[in-house]
Protein backbone atom coordinates (compact mmCIF):
# COMPACT_ATOMS: atom_id res chain seq x y z
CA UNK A 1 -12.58 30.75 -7.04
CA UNK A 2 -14.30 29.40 -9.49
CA UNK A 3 -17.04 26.41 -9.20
CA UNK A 4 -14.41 23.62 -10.82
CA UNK A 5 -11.66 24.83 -8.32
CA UNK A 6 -14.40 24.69 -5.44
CA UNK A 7 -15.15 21.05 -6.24
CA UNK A 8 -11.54 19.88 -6.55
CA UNK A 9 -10.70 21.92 -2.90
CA UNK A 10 -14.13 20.39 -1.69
CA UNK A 11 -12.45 17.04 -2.71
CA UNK A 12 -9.46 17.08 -1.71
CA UNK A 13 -10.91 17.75 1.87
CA UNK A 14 -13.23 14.58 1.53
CA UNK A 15 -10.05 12.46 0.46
CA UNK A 16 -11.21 12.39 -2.93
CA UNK A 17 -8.97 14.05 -5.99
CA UNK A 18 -10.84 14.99 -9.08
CA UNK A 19 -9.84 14.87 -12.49
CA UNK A 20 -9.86 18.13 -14.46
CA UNK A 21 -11.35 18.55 -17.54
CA UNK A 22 -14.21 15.80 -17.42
CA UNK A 23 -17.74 16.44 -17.49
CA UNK A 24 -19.25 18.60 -14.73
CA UNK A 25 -15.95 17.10 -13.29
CA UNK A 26 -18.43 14.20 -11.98
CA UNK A 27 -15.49 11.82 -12.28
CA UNK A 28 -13.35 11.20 -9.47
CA UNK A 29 -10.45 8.98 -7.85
CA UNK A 30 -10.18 8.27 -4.42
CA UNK A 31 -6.93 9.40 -2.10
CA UNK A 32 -7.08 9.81 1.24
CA UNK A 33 -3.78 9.79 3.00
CA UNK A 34 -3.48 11.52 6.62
CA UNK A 35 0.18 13.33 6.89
CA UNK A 36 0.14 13.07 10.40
CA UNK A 37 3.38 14.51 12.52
CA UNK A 38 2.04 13.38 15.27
CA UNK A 39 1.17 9.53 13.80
CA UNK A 40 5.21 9.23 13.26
CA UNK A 41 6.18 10.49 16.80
CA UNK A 42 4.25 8.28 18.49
CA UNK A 43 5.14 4.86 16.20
CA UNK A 44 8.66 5.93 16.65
CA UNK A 45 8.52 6.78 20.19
CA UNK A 46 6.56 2.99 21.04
CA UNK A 47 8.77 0.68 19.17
CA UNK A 48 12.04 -0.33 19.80
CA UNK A 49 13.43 -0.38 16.48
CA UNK A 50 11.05 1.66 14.33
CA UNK A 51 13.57 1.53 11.28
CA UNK A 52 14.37 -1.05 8.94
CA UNK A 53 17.94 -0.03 9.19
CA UNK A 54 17.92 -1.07 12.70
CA UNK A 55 16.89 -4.60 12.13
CA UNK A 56 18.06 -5.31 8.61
CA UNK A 57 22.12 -5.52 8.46
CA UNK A 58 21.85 -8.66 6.96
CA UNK A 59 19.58 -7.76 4.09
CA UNK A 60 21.50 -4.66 3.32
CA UNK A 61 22.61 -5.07 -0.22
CA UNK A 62 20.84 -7.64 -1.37
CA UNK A 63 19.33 -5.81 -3.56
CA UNK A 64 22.39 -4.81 -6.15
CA UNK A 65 21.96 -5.57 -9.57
CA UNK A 66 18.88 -7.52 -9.26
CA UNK A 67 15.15 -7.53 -10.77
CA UNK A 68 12.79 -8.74 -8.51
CA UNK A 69 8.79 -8.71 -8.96
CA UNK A 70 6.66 -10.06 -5.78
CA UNK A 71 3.26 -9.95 -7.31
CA UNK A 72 3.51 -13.59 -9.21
CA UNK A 73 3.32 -15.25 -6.03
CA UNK A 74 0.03 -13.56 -5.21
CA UNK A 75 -1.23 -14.18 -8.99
CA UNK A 76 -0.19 -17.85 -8.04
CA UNK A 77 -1.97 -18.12 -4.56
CA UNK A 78 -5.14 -16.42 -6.07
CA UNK A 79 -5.18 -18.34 -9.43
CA UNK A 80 -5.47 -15.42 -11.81
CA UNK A 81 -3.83 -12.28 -12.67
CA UNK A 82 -3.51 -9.34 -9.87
CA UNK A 83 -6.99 -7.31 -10.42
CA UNK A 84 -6.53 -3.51 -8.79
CA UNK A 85 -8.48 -2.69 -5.99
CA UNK A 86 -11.27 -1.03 -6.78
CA UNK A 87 -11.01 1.95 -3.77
CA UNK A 88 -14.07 3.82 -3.18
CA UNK A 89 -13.59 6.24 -0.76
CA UNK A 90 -10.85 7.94 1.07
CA UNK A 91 -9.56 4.85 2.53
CA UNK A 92 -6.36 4.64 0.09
CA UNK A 93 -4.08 3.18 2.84
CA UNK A 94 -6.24 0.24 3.92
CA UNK A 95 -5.85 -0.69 0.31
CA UNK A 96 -1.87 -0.26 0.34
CA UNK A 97 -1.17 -1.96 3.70
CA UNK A 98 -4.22 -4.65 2.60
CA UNK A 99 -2.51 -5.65 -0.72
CA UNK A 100 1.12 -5.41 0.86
CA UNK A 101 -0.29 -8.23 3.71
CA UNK A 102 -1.68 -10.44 0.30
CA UNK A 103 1.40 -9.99 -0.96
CA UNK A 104 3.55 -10.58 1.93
CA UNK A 105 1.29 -13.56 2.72
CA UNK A 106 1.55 -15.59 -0.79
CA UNK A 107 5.11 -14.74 -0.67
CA UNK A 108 5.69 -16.69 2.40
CA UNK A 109 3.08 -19.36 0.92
CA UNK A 110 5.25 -19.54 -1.78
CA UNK A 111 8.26 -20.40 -0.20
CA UNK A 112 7.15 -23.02 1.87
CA UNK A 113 5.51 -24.92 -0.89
CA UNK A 114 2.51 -24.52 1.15
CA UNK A 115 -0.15 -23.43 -1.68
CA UNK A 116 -2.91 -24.94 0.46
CA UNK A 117 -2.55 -22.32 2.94
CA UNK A 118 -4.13 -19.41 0.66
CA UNK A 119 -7.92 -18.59 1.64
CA UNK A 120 -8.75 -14.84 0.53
CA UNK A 121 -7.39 -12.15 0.23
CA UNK A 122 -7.37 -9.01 3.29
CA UNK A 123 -10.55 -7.25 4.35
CA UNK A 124 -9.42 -3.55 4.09
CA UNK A 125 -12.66 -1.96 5.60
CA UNK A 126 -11.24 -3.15 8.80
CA UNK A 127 -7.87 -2.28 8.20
CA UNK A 128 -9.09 1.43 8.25
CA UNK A 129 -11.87 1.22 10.77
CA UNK A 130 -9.07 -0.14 13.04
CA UNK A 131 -6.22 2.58 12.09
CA UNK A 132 -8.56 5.49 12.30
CA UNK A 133 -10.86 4.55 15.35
CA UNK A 134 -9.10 2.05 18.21
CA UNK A 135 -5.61 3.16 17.18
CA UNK A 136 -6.70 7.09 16.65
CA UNK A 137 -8.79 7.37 18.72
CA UNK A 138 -11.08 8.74 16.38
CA UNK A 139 -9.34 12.25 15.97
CA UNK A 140 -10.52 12.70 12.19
CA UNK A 141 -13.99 12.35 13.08
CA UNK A 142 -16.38 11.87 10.10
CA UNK A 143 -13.32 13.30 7.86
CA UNK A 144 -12.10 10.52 5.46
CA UNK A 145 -8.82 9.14 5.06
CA UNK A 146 -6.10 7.82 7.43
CA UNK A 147 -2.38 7.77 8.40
CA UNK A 148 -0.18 5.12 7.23
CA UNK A 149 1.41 4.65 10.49
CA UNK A 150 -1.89 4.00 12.53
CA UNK A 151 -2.71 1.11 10.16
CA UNK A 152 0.58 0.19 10.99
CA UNK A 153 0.27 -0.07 14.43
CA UNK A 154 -2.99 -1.69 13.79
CA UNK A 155 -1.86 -4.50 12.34
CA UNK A 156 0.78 -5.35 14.61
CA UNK A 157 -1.13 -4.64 17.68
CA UNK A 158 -4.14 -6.69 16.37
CA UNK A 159 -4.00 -8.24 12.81
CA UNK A 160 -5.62 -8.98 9.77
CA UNK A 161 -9.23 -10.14 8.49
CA UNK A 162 -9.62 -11.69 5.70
CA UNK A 163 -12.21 -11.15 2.40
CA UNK A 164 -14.57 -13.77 3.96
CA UNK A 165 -17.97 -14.22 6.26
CA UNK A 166 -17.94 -14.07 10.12
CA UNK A 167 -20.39 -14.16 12.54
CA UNK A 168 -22.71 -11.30 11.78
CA UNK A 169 -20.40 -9.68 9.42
CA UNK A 170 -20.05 -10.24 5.97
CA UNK A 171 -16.56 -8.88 4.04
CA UNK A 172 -16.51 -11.07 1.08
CA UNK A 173 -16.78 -7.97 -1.72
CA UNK A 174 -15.41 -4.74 -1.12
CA UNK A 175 -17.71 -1.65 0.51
CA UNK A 176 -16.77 2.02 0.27
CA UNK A 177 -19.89 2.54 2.14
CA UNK A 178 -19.37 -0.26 4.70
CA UNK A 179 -15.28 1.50 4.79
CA UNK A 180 -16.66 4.71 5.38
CA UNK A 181 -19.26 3.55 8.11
CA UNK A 182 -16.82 1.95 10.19
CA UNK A 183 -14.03 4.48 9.93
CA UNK A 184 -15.94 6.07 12.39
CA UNK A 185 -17.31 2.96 14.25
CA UNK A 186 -13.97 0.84 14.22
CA UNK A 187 -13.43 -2.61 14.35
CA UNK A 188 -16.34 -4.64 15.42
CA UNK A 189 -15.52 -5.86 19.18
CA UNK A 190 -16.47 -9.66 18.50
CA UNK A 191 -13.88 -9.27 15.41
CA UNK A 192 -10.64 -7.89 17.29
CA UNK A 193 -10.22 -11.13 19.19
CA UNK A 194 -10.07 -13.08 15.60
CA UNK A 195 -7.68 -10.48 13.97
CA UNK A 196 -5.38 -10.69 16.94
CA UNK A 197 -4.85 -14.34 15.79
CA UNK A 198 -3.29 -12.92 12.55
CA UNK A 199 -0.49 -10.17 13.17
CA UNK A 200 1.90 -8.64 10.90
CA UNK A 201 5.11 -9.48 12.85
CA UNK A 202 7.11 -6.81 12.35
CA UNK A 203 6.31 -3.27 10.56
CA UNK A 204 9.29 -0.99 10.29
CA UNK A 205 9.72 2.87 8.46
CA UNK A 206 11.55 2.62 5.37
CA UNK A 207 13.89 5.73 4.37
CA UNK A 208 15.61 5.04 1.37
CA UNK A 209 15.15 3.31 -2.24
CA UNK A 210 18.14 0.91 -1.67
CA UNK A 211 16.27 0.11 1.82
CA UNK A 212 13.09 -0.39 0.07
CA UNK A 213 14.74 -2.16 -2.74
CA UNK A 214 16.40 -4.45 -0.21
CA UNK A 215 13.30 -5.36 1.93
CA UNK A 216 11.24 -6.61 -1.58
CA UNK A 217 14.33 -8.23 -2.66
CA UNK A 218 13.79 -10.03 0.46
CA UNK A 219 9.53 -10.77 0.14
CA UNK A 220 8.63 -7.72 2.43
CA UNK A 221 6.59 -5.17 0.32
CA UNK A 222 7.15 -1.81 0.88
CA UNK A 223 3.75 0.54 1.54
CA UNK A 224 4.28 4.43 -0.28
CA UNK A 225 2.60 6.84 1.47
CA UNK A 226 3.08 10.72 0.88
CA UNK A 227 1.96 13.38 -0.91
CA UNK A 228 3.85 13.15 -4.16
CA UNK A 229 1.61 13.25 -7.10
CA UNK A 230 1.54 12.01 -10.85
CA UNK A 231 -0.42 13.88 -12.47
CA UNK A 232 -4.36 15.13 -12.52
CA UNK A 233 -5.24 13.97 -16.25
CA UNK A 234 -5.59 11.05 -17.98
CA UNK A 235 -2.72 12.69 -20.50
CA UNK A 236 -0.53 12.26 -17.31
CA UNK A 237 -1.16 8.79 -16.41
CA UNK A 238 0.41 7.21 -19.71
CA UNK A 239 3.94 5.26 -19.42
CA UNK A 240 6.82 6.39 -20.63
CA UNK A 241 8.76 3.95 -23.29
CA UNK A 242 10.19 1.96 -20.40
CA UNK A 243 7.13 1.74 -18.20
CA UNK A 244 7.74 5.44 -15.83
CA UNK A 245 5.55 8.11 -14.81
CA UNK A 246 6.76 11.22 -14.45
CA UNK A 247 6.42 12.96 -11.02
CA UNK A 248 3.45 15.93 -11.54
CA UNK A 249 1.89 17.99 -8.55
CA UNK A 250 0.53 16.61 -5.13
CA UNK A 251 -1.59 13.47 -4.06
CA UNK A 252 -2.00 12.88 -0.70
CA UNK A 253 -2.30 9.09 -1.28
CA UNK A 254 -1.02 5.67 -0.75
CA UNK A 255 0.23 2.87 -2.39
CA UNK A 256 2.33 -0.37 -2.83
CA UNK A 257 5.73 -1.21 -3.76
CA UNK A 258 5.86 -4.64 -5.57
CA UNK A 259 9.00 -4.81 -7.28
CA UNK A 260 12.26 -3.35 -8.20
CA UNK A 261 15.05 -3.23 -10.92
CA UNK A 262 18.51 -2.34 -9.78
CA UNK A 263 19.91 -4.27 -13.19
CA UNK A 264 19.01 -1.84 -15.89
CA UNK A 265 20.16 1.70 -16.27
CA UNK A 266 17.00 3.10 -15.18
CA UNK A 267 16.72 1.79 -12.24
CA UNK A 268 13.28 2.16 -10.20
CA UNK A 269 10.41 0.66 -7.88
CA UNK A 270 7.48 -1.02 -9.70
CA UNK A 271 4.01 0.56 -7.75
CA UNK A 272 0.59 -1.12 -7.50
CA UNK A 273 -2.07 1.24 -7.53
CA UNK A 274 -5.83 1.00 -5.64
CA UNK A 275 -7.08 2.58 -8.91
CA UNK A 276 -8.64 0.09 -11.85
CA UNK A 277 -8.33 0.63 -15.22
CA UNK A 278 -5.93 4.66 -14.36
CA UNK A 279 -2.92 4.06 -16.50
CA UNK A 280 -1.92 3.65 -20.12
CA UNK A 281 1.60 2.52 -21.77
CA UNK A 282 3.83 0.53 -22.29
CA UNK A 283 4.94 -1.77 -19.53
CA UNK A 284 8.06 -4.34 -18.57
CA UNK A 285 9.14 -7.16 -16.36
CA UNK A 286 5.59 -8.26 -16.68
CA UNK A 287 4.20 -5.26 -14.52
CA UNK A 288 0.41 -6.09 -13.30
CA UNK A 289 -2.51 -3.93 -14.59
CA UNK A 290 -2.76 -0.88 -12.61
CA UNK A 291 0.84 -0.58 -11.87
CA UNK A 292 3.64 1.79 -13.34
CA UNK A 293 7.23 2.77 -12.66
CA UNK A 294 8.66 5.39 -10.28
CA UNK A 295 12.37 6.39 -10.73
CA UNK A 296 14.99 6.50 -7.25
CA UNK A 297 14.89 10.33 -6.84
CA UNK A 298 10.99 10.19 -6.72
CA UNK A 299 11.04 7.24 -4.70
CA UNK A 300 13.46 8.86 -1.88
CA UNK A 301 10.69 12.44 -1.87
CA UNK A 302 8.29 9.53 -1.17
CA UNK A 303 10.60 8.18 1.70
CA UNK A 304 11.76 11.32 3.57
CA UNK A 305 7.96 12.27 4.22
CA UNK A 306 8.14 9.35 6.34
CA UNK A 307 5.12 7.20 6.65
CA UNK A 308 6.51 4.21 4.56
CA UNK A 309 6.98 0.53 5.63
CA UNK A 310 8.35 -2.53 4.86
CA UNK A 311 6.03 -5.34 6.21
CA UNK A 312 7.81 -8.82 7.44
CA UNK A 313 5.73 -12.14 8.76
CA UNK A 314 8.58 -12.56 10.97
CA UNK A 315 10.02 -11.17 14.14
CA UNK A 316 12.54 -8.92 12.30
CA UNK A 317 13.63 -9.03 8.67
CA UNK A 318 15.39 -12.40 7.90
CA UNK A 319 17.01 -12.78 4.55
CA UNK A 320 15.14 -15.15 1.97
CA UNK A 321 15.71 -16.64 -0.93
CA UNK A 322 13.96 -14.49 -3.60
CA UNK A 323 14.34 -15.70 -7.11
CA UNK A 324 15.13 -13.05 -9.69
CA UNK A 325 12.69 -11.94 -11.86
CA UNK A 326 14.33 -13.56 -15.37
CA UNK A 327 14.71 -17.34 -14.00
CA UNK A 328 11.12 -18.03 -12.81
C-alpha cells in the first residue's frame, strides 16, 4: 500500500473521503455515514409503523407525471437562494436530516401563508451529538460519523434546535469542531428540554423511488443515506446534458432529496448535497447550487440499503396540496 492509498483508507475510517489526484491529496470532502444493522432493527422493532407504506395509502400515486421542486419554499422563508452546507467533519447526516427539517419546515410555512413563522434555519451539531450519544449510546466512541436512523429517532424522541443563541450556547454559524466535540458529549442537558418543544412528528423508512417521489410530491423530503457513490474526481462530479450524475464507486454518505420529475422521459430525484461549490454542469427545473440528478435505478440501490426517510410535521403523512413545479 502505497502512502496515497494509506491516506484515503486512513480517511475513510475518520468519515472523511479524499479526492485523488490533488496535491499531497491535502484536499478532502467530508462523509460520514454509519451502516448500522443494528440502527434499523431497533427503529423498526420500536415503532409501530416504521414504513411509509404503512401510513401513506392516500399519498400513493400522487406522484405520476408530475415535477415537483421543494427547495423554493425554503429560498422563500430564508430570503435568498439555498447556500450548501458547508460540512466539516464526518457529520454528513446531521446535515441531511438538518436541511430536510428546513425544508419540511418552510414547506409547511408556506402553505399556511404563515411567512412570519420562519426564524433560522436547524442547528445540526446537535442533531448529531443527539443521534450518536443519548440515542447510541455512544457506541462509536471518538470515531466520526453517524447512522441515519439514530438521528431519526432523535428527532422524534426530542426535536430540533435551531441556528440561534441559548443560554450558554451559541449555534448561530456552523462548527465542525463544536460537531465533533459534542458527538461524543451529546446534547447539552439544559438544551433537551427546549428541543423536545420542537419534534419531527412522524419519521418513516422509505423503500422505493415512487414512495420517495410520492412523499416530496406531498412536502415531506426524503433523507438518502447509503453507500452509493458518484465518483472520487472532480472529472466525475460534472452533469450530464440533462442535469445527472452517473453512479461511480462507494460513499458512505448522506444526503437530501428535494425534488422529483416523473413528467419527462428521464425521470429522477433532484439531491441536495452538504458539499459547497462540488459539482459542475448543466442543470434544470431550476436545481439549487450544490445539487444534481440521480436516475430511479440508482435511487432504489440507495433505498434497499435501508436507512432512508421521509420526514412529515404531522402525525402520519396527510396529502397536501403541492403545486407543480411549471405553475409557480
Amino acid at each position: 500500500m502505497n502512502r496515497r492509498e494509506a491516506l484515503q483508507r486512513m480517511a475513510a475510517l475518520a468519515g472523511t473521503a479524499l479526492l485523488p489526484g490533488q496535491a499531497q491529496a491535502t484536499t478532502a470532502i467530508h462523509t460520514g455515514w454509519v451502516n448500522s444493522p443494528a440502527a434499523r432493527r431497533q427503529f423498526v422493532n420500536s415503532h409501530r409503523y416504521p414504513f411509509l407504506s404503512q401510513q401513506a395509502q392516500h399519498i400513493h400515486g400522487t406522484s405520476d407525471g408530475r415535477i415537483v421542486m421543494l427547495h423554493p419554499f425554503l429560498e422563500q422563508a430564508m430570503g435568498h437562494s439555498l447556500i450548501p452546507h458547508a460540512q466539516g467533519t464526518g457529520d454528513c447526516t446531521s446535515h441531511a436530516f438538518g436541511l430536510g427539517v428546513d425544508v419540511l419546515t418552510s414547506t409547511q410555512i408556506h402553505m399556511a401563508q404563515r411567512p412570519e413563522l420562519w426564524v433560522a434555519e436547524c442547528a445540526t451539531e446537535l442533531l448529531y451529538a443527539g443521534g450518536r450519544v443519548e440515542i447510541a449510546g455512544g457506541v462509536l466512541g471518538r470515531s466520526a460519523g453517524c447512522a441515519g436512523h439514530w438521528i431519526a429517532e432523535w428527532l422524534v424522541r426530542y426535536g430540533a434546535l435551531l441556528r440561534q443563541e441559548y443560554p450558554g450556547h451559541n449555534f448561530t454559524t456552523y462548527s465542525a469542531e463544536l460537531a465533533d466535540s459534542l458527538g461524543i458529549t451529546g446534547c447539552p442537558d439544559e438544551l433537551e428540554a427546549i428541543a423536545k418543544q420542537h419534534p419531527v412528528k412522524t419519521i418513516s423508512l422509505v423503500r422505493s423511488f415512487e414512495e420517495a417521489c410520492d412523499a416530496i410530491a406531498n412536502g415531506y423530503p426524503v433523507t438518502l443515506c447509503s453507500n452509493v457513490g458518484f465518483g472520487m474526481t472532480s472529472a466525475s462530479w460534472v452533469r450530464d446534458s440533462q442535469g445527472f450524475l452517473r453512479r461511480r464507486g462507494r460513499w458512505g454518505h448522506a444526503m437530501l432529496g428535494i425534488g422529483f420529475d416523473r413528467k419527462s422521459q428521464r425521470q429522477g430525484i433532484c439531491i441536495e448535497n452538504s458539499w459547497d461549490d462540488w459539482v459542475t454542469g448543466p442543470t434544470q427545473h431550476d436545481q439549487p447550487r450544490g445539487s444534481f440528478w440521480c436516475d430511479r435505478s440508482t435511487i432504489n440501490s440507495i433505498l434497499s440499503q435501508g436507512d432512508c426517510h421521509a420526514l412529515s410535521g404531522y402525525v402520519g403523512y396527510p396529502r397536501i396540496d403541492i403545486p407543480d413545479y411549471e405553475i409557480w
